[in-house]
Protein backbone atom coordinates (compact mmCIF):
# COMPACT_ATOMS: atom_id res chain seq x y z
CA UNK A 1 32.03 54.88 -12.28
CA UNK A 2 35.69 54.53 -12.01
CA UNK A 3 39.24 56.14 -11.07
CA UNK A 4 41.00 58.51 -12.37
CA UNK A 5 42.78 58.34 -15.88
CA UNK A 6 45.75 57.01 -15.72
CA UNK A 7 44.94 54.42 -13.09
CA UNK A 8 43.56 50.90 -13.76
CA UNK A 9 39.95 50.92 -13.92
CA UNK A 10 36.71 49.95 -14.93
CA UNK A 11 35.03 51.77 -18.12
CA UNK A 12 32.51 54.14 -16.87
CA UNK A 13 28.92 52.86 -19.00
CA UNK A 14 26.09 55.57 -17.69
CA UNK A 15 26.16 58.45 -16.50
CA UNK A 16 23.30 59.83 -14.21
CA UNK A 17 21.80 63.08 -13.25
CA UNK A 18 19.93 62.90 -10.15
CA UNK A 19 18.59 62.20 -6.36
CA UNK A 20 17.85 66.39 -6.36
CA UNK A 21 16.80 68.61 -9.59
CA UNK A 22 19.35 68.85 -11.67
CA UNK A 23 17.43 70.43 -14.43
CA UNK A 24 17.49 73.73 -12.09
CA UNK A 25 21.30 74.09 -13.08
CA UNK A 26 22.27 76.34 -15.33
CA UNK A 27 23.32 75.13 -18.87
CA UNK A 28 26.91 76.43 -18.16
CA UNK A 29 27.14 75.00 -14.20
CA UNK A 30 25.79 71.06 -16.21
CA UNK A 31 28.59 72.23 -18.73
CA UNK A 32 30.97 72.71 -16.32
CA UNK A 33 30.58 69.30 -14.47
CA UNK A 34 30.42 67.55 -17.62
CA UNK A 35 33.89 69.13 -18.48
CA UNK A 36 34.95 67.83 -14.94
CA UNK A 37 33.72 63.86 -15.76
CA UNK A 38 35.88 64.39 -19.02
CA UNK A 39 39.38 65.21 -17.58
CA UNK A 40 38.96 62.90 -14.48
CA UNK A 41 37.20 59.92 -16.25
CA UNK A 42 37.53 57.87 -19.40
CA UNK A 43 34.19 58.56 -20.86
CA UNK A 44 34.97 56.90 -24.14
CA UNK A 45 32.78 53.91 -23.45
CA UNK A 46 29.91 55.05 -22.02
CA UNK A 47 26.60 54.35 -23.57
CA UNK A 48 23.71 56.67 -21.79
CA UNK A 49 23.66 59.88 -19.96
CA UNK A 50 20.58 60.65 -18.07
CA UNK A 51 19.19 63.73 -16.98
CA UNK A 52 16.17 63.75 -14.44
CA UNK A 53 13.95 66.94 -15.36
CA UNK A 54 10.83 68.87 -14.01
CA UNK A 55 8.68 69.66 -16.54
CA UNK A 56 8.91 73.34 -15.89
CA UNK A 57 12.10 73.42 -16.48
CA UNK A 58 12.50 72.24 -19.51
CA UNK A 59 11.37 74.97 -21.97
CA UNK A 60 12.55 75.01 -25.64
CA UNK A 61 15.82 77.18 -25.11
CA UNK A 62 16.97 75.06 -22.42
CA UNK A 63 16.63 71.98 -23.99
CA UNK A 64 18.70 73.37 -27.27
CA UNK A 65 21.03 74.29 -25.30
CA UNK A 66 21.58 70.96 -23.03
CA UNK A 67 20.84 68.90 -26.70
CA UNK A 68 24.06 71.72 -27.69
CA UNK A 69 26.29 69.82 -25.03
CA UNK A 70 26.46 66.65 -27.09
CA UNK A 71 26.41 64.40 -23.88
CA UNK A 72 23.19 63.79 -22.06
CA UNK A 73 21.15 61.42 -24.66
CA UNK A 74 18.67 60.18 -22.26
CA UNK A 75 15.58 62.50 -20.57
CA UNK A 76 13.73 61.17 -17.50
CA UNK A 77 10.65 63.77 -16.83
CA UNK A 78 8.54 63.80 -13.63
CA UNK A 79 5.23 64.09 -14.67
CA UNK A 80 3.90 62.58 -11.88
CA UNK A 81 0.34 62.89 -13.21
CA UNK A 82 -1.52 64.38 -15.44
CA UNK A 83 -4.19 65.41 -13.43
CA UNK A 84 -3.76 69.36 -12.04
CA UNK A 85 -5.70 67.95 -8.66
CA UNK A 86 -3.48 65.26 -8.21
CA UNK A 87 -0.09 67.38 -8.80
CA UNK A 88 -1.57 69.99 -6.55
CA UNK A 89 -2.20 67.77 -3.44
CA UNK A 90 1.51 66.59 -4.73
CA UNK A 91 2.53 70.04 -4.07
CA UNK A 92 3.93 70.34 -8.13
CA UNK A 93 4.62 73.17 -9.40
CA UNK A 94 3.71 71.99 -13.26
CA UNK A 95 0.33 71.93 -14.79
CA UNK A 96 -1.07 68.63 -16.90
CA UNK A 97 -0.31 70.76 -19.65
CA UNK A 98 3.62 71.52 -19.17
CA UNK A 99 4.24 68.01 -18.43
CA UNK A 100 2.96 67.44 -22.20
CA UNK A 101 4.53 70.14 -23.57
CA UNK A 102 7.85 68.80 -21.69
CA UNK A 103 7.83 65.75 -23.60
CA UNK A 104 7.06 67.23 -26.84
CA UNK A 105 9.33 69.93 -26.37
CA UNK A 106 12.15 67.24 -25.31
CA UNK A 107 11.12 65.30 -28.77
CA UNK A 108 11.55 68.38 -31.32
CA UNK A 109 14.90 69.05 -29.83
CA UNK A 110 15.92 65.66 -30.54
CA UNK A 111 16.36 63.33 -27.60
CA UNK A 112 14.65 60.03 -28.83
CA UNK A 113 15.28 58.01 -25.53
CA UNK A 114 12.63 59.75 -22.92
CA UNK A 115 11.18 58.58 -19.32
CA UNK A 116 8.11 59.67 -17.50
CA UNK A 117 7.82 59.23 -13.60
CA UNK A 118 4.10 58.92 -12.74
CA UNK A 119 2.98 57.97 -8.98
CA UNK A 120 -0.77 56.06 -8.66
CA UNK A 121 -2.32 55.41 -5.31
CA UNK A 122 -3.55 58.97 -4.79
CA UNK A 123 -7.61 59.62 -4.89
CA UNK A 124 -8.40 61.78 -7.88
CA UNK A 125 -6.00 59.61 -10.27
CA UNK A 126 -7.88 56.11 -10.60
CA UNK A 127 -6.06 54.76 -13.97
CA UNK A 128 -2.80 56.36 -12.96
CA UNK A 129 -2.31 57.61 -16.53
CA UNK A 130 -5.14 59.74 -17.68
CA UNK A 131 -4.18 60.39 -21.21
CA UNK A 132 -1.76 57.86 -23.51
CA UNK A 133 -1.39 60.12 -26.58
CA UNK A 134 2.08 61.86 -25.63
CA UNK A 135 3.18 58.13 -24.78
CA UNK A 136 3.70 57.90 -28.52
CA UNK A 137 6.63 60.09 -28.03
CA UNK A 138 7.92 58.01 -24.34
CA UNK A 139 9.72 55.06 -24.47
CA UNK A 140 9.93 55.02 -20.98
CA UNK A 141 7.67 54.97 -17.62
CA UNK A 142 8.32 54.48 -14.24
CA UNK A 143 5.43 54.08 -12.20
CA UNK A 144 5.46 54.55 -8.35
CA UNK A 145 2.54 53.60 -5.67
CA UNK A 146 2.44 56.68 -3.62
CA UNK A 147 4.24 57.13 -0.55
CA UNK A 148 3.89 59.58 2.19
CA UNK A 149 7.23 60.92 3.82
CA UNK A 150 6.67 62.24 7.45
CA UNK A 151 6.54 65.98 7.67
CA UNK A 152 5.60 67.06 4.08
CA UNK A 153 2.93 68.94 3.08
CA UNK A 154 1.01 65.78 1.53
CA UNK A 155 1.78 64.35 4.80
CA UNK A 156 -0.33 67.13 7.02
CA UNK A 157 -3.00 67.22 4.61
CA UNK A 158 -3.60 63.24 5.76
CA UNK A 159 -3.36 63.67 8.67
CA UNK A 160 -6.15 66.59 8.61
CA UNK A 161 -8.17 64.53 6.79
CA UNK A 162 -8.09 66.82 3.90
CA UNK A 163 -6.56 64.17 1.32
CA UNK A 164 -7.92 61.05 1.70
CA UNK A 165 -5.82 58.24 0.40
CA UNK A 166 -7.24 54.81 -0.93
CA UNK A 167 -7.09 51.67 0.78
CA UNK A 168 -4.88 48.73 -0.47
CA UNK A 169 -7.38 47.11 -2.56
CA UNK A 170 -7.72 50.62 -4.80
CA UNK A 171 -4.30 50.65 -5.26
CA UNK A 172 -3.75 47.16 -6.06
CA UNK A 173 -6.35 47.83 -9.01
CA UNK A 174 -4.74 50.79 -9.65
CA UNK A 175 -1.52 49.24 -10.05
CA UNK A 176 -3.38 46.29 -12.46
CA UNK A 177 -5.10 48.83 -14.25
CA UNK A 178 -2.09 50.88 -15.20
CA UNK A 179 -0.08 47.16 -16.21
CA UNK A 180 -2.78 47.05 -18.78
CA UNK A 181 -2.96 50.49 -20.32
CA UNK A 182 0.69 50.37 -20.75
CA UNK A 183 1.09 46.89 -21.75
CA UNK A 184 -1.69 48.03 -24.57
CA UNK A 185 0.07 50.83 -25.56
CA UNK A 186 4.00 48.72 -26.73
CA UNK A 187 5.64 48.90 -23.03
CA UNK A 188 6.64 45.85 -21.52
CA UNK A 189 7.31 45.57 -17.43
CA UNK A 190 11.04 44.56 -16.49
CA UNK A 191 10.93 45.70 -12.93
CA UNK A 192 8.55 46.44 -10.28
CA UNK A 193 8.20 50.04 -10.85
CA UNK A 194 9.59 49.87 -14.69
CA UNK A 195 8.21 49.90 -18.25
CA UNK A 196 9.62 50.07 -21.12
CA UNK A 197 9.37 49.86 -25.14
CA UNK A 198 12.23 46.93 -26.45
CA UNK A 199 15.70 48.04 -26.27
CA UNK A 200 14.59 51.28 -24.35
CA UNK A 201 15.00 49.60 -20.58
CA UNK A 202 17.40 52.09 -18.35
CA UNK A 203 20.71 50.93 -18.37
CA UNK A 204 22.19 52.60 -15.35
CA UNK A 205 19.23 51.48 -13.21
CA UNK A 206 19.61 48.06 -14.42
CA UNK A 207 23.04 48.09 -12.91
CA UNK A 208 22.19 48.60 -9.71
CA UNK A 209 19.91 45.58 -9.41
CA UNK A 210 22.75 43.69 -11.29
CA UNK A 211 24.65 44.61 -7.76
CA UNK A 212 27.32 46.37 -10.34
CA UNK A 213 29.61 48.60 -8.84
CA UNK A 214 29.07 52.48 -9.14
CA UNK A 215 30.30 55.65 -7.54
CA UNK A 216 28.52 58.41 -6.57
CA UNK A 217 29.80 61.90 -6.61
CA UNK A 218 28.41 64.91 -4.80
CA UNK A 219 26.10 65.87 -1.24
CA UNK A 220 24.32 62.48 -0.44
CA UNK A 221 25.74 60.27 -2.79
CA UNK A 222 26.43 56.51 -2.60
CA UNK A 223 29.00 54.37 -3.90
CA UNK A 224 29.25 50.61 -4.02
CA UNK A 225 32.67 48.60 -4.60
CA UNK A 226 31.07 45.03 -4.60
CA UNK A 227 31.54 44.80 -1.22
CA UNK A 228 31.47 48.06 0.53
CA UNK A 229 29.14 50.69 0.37
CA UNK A 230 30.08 54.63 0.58
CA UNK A 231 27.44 57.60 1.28
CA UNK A 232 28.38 61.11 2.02
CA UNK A 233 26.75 62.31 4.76
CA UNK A 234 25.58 65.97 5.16
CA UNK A 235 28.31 67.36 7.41
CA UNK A 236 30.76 66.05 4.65
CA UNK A 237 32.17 62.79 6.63
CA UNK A 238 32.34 59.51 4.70
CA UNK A 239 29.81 56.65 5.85
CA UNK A 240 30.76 53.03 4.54
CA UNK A 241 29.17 49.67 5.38
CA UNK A 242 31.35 46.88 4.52
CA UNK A 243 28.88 43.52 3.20
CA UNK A 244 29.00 40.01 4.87
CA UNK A 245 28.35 37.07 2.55
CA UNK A 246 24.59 36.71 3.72
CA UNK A 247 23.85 40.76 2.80
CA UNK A 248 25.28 40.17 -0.74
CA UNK A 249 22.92 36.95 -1.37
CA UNK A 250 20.17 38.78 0.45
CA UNK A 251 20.50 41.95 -1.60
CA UNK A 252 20.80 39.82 -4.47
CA UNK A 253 17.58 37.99 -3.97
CA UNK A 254 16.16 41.33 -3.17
CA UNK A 255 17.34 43.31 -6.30
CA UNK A 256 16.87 40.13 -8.85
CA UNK A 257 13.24 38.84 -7.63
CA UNK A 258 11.83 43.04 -8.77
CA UNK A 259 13.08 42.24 -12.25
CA UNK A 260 11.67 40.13 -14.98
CA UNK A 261 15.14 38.91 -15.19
CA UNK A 262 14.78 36.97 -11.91
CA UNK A 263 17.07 35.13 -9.98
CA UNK A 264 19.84 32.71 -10.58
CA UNK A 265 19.79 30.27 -7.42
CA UNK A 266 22.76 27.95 -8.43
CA UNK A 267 24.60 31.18 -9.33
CA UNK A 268 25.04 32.10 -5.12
CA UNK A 269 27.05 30.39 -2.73
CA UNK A 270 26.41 26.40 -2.41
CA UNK A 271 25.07 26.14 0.96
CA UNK A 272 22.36 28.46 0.37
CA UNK A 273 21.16 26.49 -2.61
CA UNK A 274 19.15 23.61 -1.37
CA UNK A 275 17.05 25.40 0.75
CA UNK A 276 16.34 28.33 -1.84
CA UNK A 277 15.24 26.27 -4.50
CA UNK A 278 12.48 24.04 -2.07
CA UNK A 279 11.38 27.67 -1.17
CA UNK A 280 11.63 29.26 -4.40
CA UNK A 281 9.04 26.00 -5.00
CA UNK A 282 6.23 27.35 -2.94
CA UNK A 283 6.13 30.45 -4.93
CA UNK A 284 6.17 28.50 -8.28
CA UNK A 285 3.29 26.82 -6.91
CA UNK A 286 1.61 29.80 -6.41
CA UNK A 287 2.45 31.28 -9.50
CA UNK A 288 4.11 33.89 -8.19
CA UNK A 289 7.09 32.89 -9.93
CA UNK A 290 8.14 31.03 -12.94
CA UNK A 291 11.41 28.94 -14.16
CA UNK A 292 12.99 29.87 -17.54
CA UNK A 293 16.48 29.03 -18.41
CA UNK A 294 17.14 28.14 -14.36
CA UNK A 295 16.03 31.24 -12.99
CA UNK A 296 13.35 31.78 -11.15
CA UNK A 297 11.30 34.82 -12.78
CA UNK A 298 8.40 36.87 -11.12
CA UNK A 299 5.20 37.04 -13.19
CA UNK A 300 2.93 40.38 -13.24
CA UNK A 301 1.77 38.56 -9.83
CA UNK A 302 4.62 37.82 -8.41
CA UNK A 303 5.78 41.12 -9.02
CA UNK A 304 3.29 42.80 -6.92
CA UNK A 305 4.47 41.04 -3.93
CA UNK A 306 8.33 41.09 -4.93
CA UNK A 307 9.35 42.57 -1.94
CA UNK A 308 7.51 40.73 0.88
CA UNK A 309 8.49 37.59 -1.16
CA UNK A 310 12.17 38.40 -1.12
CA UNK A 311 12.00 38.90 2.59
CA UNK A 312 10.52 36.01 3.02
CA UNK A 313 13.31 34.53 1.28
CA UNK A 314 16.01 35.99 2.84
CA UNK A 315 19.01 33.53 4.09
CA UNK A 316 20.46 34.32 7.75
């Protein structure tokens, strides 16, 4: 985002709603920010406002009355699963059921563009997606493998042996199984974790693996200049991290090789070139990656293994 009006600056493009619950705000507390964005920002330009949402929250009054703002025109909805034993050992507090009646709920009132979070990698949820009929309605999935944050509740329960997680090879046909159903059903994968339907792919996510600058407002939140990076830390001091040369190329062979988009070798500086494109060779070879247009793109293969491939990319 961008400085105040009246200063030179960048036109603001998305808007996003998240890294907490926002959906637990009142409708007059979102109003009230959103009033703040429009006397300290030029929103004149921007093109999507997203809103992340639990499905409990979003009951038929609430979303009138957020569709009633006239600003947020994009939903994203963490369903998670849609399997009641799977969201319990996730410690949700939705049912199958209100994540279905989320998304139709979100449709009726209007909002066209909608995302669904789901996670896969968890015993009890083979296919990831149990049921594709409210996908008609999505346009929109981000899909997760499953990953278990020291001292949660999910956490203790593996380590008592009470959930039992699956080994590598399940989730790895987990992972193919859900490319398929979603493939089948119009979506179409443009980033390791990211589906969409044409035209629907998230545009404020796709800045940040386009390395384009943003600023983050509020407990938490980062900010990134092009060079330097910005995070507010708890105790409200200011962190920053200003980039060398070899962490931009390295985030940008990071960030580029999870997208279909790939990565532009002859695009980064010129003595990091040769060497990239004999090594970017060995993953052709393996069909791992691709050429089209100069870049080198990830197939559905390739982007399995984006990250450890990056790293092993990475200049020093």
């Amino acid at each position: 985002m961008e400085k105040r009006r009246g200063e030179q600056a960048h036109a603001i493009k998305t808007v996003y709603f998240g890294g907490g619950t926002p959906s637990l705000l009142p409708i007059g507390e979102l109003a009230r920010i959103v009033e703040g964005l429009r006397r300290w920002f030029d929103l004149s330009q921007v093109e999507e406002v997203t809103l992340e949402a639990n499905p409990e929250d979003l009951t038929p009054q609430y979303l009138a009355d957020l569709a009633g703002l006239g600003f947020v025109n994009r939903l994203s909805i963490g369903v998670q699963s849609l399997d009641d034993g799977v969201l319990r050992k996730l410690n949700r507090r939705h049912t199958a059921q209100q994540a279905l009646e989320a998304v139709e709920n979100a449709y009726a009132a209007g909002f066209c563009n909608i995302s669904v979070d789901f996670i896969y990698g968890i015993q009890g949820n083979p296919e990831g997606l149990d049921n594709l009929d409210f996908l008609e309605k999505v346009n929109h999935v981000s899909a997760y493998s499953l990953t278990v944050e020291p001292g949660t509740a999910l956490a203790v329960q593996v380590e008592q042996g009470r959930v039992t997680l699956p080994d590598e090879e399940e989730v790895v046909r987990q992972y193919h199984a859900l490319h398929r159903m979603l493939e089948a059903a119009g979506f179409r994968q443009y980033e390791v974790s990211n589906y969409a339907r044409p035209g629907f792919e998230s545009k404020h996510n796709s800045r940040y693996w386009d390395r384009t600058p943003y600023l983050g407002l509020g407990p938490g939140a980062h900010s990134f200049d092009g060079t330097c990076r910005k995070w507010n830390n708890p105790d409200g001091s200011v962190g920053e991290e200003t980039l060398t040369e070899t962490d931009a190329v390295n985030e940008t062979i990071m960030t580029a090789l999870r997208t279909v988009k790939g990565l532009d070798v002859d695009a980064l500086p010129e003595r990091y070139k040769k060497k990239l494109h004999r090594m970017m060779q060995l993953y052709v070879d393996r069909d791992w990656l691709t050429v089209e247009d100069g870049r080198y793109c990830p197939t559905a293969e390739g982007l399995l293994h984006a990250d450890g491939m990056a790293a092993s990319l990475f200049v020093a």
